[in-house]
C-alpha atoms as a PDB file:
ATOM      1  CA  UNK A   1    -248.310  -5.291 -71.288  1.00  0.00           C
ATOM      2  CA  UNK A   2    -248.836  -2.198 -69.429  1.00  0.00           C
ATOM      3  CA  UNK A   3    -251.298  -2.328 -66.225  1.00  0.00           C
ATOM      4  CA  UNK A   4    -253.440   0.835 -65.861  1.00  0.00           C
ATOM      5  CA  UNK A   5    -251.764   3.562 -64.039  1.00  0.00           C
ATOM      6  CA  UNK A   6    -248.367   2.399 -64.839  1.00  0.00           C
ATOM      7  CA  UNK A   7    -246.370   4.095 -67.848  1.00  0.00           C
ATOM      8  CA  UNK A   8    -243.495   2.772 -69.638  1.00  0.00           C
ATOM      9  CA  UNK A   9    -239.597   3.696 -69.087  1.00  0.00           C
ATOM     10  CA  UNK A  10    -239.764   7.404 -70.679  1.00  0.00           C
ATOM     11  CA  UNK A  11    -242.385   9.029 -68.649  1.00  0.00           C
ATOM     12  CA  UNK A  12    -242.050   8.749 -64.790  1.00  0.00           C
ATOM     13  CA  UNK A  13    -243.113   5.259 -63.328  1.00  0.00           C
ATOM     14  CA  UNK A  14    -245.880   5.254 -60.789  1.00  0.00           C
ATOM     15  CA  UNK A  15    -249.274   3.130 -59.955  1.00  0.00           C
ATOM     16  CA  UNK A  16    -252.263   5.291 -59.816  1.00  0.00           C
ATOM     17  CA  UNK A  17    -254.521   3.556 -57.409  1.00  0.00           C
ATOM     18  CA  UNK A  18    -257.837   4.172 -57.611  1.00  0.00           C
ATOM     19  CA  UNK A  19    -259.053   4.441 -54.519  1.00  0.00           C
ATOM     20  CA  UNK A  20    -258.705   7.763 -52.637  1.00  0.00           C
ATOM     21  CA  UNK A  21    -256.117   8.142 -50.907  1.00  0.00           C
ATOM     22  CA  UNK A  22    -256.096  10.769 -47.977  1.00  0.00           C
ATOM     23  CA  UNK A  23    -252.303  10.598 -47.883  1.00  0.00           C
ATOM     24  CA  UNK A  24    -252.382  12.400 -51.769  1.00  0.00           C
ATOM     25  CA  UNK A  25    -251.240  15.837 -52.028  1.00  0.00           C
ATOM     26  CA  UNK A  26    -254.467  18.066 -53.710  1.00  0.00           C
ATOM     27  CA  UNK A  27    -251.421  19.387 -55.751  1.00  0.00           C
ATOM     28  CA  UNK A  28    -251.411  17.571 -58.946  1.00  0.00           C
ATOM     29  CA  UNK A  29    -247.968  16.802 -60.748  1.00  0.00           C
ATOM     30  CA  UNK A  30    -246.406  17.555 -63.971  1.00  0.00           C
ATOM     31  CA  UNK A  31    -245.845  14.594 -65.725  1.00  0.00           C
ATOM     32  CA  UNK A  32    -242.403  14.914 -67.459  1.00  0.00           C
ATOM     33  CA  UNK A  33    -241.328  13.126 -70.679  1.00  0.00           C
ATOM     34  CA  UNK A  34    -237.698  12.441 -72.217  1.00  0.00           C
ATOM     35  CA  UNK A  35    -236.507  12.977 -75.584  1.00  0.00           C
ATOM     36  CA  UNK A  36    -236.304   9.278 -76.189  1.00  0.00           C
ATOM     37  CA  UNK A  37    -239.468   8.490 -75.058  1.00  0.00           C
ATOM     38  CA  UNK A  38    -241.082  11.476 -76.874  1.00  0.00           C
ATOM     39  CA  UNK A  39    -239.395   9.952 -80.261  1.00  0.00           C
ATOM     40  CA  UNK A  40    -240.590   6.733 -79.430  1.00  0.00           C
ATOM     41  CA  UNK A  41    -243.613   7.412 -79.249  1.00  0.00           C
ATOM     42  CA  UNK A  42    -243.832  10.061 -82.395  1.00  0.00           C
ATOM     43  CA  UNK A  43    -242.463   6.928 -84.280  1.00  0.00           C
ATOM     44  CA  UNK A  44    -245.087   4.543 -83.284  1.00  0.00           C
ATOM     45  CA  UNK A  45    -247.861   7.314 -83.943  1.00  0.00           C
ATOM     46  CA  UNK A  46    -246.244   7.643 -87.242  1.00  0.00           C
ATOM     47  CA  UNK A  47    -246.135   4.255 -88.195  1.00  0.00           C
ATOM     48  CA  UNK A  48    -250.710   3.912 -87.170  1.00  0.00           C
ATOM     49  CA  UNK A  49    -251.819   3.523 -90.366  1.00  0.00           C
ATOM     50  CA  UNK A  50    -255.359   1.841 -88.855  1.00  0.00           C
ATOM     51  CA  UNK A  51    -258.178   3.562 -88.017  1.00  0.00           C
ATOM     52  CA  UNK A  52    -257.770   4.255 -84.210  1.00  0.00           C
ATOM     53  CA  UNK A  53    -254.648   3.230 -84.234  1.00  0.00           C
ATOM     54  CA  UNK A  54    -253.500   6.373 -82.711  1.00  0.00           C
ATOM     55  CA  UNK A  55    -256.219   6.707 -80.497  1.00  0.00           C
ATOM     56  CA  UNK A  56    -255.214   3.245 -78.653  1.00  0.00           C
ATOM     57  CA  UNK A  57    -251.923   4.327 -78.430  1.00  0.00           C
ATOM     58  CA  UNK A  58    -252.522   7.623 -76.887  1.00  0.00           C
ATOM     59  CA  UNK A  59    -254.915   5.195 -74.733  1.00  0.00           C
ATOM     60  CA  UNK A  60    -252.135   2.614 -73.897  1.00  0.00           C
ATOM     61  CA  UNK A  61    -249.796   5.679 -72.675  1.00  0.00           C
ATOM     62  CA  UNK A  62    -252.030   7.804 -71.395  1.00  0.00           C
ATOM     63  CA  UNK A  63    -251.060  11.061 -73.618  1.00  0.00           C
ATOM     64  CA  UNK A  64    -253.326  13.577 -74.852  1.00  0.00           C
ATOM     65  CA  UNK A  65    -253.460  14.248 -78.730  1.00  0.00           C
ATOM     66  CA  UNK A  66    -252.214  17.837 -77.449  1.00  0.00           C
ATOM     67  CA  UNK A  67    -249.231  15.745 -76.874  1.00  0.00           C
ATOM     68  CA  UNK A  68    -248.404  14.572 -80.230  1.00  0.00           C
ATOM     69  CA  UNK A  69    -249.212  18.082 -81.446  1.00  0.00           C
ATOM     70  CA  UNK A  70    -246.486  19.625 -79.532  1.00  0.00           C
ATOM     71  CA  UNK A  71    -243.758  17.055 -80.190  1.00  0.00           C
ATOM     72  CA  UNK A  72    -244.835  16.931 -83.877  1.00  0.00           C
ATOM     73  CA  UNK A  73    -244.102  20.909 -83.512  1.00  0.00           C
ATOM     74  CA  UNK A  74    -240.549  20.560 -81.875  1.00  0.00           C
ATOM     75  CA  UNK A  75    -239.379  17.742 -83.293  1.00  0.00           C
ATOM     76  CA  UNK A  76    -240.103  20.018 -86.910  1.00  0.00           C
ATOM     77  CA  UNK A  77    -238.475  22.919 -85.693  1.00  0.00           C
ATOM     78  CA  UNK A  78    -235.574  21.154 -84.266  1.00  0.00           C
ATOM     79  CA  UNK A  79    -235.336  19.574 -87.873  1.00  0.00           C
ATOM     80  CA  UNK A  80    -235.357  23.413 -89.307  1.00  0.00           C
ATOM     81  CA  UNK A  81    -232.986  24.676 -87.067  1.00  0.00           C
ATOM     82  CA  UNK A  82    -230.480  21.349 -87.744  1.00  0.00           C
ATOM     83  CA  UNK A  83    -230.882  22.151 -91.223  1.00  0.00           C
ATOM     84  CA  UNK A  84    -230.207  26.142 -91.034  1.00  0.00           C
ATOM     85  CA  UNK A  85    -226.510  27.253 -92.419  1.00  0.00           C
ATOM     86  CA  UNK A  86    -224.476  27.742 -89.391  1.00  0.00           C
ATOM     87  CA  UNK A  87    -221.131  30.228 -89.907  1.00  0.00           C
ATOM     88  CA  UNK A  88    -217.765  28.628 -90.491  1.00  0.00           C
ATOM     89  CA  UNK A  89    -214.554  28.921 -88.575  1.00  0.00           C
ATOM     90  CA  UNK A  90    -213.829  29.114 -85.191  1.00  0.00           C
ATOM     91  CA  UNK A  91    -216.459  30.706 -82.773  1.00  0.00           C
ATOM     92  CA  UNK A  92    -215.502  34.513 -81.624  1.00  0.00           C
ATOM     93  CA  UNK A  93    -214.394  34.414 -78.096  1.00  0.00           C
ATOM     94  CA  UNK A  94    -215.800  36.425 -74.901  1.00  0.00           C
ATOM     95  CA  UNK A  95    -214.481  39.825 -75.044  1.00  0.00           C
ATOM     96  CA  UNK A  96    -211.824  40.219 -72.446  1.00  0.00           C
ATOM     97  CA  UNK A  97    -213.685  42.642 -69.603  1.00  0.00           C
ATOM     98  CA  UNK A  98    -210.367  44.340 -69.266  1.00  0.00           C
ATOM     99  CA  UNK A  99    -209.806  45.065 -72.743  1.00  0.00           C
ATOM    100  CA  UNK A 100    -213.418  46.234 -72.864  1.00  0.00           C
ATOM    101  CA  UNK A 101    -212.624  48.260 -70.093  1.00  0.00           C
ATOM    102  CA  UNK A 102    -209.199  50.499 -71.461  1.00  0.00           C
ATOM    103  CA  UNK A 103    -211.255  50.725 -74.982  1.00  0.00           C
ATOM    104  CA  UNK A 104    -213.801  52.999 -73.047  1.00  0.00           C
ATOM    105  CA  UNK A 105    -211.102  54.917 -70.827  1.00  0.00           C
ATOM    106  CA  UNK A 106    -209.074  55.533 -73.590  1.00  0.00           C
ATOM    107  CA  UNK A 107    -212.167  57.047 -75.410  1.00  0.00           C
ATOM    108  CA  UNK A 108    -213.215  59.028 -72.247  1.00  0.00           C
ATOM    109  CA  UNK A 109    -209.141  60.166 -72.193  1.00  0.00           C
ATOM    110  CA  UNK A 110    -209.390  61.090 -75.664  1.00  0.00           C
ATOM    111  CA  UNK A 111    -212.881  63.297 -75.275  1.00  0.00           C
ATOM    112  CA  UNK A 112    -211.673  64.837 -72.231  1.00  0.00           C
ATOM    113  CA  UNK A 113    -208.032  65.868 -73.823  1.00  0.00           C
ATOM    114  CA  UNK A 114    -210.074  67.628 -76.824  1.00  0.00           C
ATOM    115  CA  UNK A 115    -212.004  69.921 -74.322  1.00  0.00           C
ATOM    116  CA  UNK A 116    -208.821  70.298 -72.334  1.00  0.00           C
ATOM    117  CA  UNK A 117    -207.370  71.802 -75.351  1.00  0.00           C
ATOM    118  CA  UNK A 118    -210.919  73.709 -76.229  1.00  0.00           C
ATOM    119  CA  UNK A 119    -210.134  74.984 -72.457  1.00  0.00           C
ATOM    120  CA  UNK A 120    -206.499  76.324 -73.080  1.00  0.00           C
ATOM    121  CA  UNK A 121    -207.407  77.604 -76.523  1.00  0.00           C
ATOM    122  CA  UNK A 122    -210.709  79.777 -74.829  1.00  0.00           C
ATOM    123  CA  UNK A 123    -208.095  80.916 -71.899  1.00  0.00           C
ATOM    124  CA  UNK A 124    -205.350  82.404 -74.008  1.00  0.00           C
ATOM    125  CA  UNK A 125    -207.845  84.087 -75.884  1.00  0.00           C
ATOM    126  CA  UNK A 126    -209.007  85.581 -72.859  1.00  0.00           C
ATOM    127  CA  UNK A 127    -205.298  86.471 -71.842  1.00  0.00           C
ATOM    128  CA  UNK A 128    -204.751  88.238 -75.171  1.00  0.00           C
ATOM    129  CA  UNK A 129    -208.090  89.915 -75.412  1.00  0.00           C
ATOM    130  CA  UNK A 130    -207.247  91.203 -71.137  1.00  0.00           C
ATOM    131  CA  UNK A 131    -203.623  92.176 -72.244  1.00  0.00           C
ATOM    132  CA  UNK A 132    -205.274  94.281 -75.167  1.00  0.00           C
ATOM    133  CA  UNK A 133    -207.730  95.584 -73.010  1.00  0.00           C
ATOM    134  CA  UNK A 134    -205.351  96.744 -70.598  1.00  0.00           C
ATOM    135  CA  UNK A 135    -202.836  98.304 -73.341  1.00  0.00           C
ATOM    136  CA  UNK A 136    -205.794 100.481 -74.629  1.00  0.00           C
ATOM    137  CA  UNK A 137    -206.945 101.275 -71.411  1.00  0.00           C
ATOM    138  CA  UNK A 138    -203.101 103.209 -70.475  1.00  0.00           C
ATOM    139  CA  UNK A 139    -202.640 104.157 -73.835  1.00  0.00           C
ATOM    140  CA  UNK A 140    -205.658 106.647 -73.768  1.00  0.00           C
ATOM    141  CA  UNK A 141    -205.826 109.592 -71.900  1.00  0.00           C
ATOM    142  CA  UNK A 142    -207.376 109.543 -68.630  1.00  0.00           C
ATOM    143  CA  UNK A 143    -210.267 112.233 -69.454  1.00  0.00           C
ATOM    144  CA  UNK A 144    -211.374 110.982 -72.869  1.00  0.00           C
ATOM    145  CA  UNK A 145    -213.275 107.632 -71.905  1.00  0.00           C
ATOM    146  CA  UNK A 146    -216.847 107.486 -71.545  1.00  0.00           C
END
């Protein structure tokens, strides 16, 4: 038998006294529930087939029906996601930050060798189009440009 105030081994035990007392923080505290206790008492809900069965429960343990909701909710989606096909084999592993790390310098090396050799390809263009240039330039005579 349960004495009111006082909640059984899954929820936090306390005694709520009901006088006022001026030693009470204002703040009020979240009440915090374990998985067994949750289960427990989903069972037992479960298993009310009376009417107001549940509602003496929830009255016994002091729980909301907002309370049953929710663990109704996760307990079903934990169920779902047990149930959901997981991928065989043996789990990728983290990729090595080093390895990560030449992969993208060796792609920077190889960008920056293809405009090196854009470069060189534009400069002896330039060389041959300055030598032709200059080869035209002596091989007319000195009067006849524009």
């Amino acid at each position: 038998m349960f004495h009111v105030g006082e909640q059984r081994d899954g929820a936090e035990s306390r005694l709520v006294s009901t006088k006022s007392d001026p030693e009470l923080s204002a703040r009020a505290h979240r009440r915090r529930f374990t998985a067994e206790y949750k289960l427990e008492i989903l069972r037992e809900a479960d298993a009310c087939t009376g009417r107001g069965d549940v509602g003496a429960l929830l009255r016994r343990e002091g729980l909301y029906s907002s309370h049953l909701a929710n663990w109704r909710r996760d307990r079903e989606a934990a169920e779902r996601a047990g149930l959901a096909p997981r991928k065989r084999g043996r789990k990728p592993l983290a990729p090595d930050p080093q390895a990560v790390e030449i992969r993208s310098l060796r792609a920077e090396n190889a960008r920056l060798a293809a405009r090196l050799a854009q470069a060189e390809t534009v400069i002896e263009v330039q060389k041959k189009l300055s030598e032709l240039l200059a080869l035209s330039a002596t091989a007319m005579p000195v009067g006849e440009g524009k």
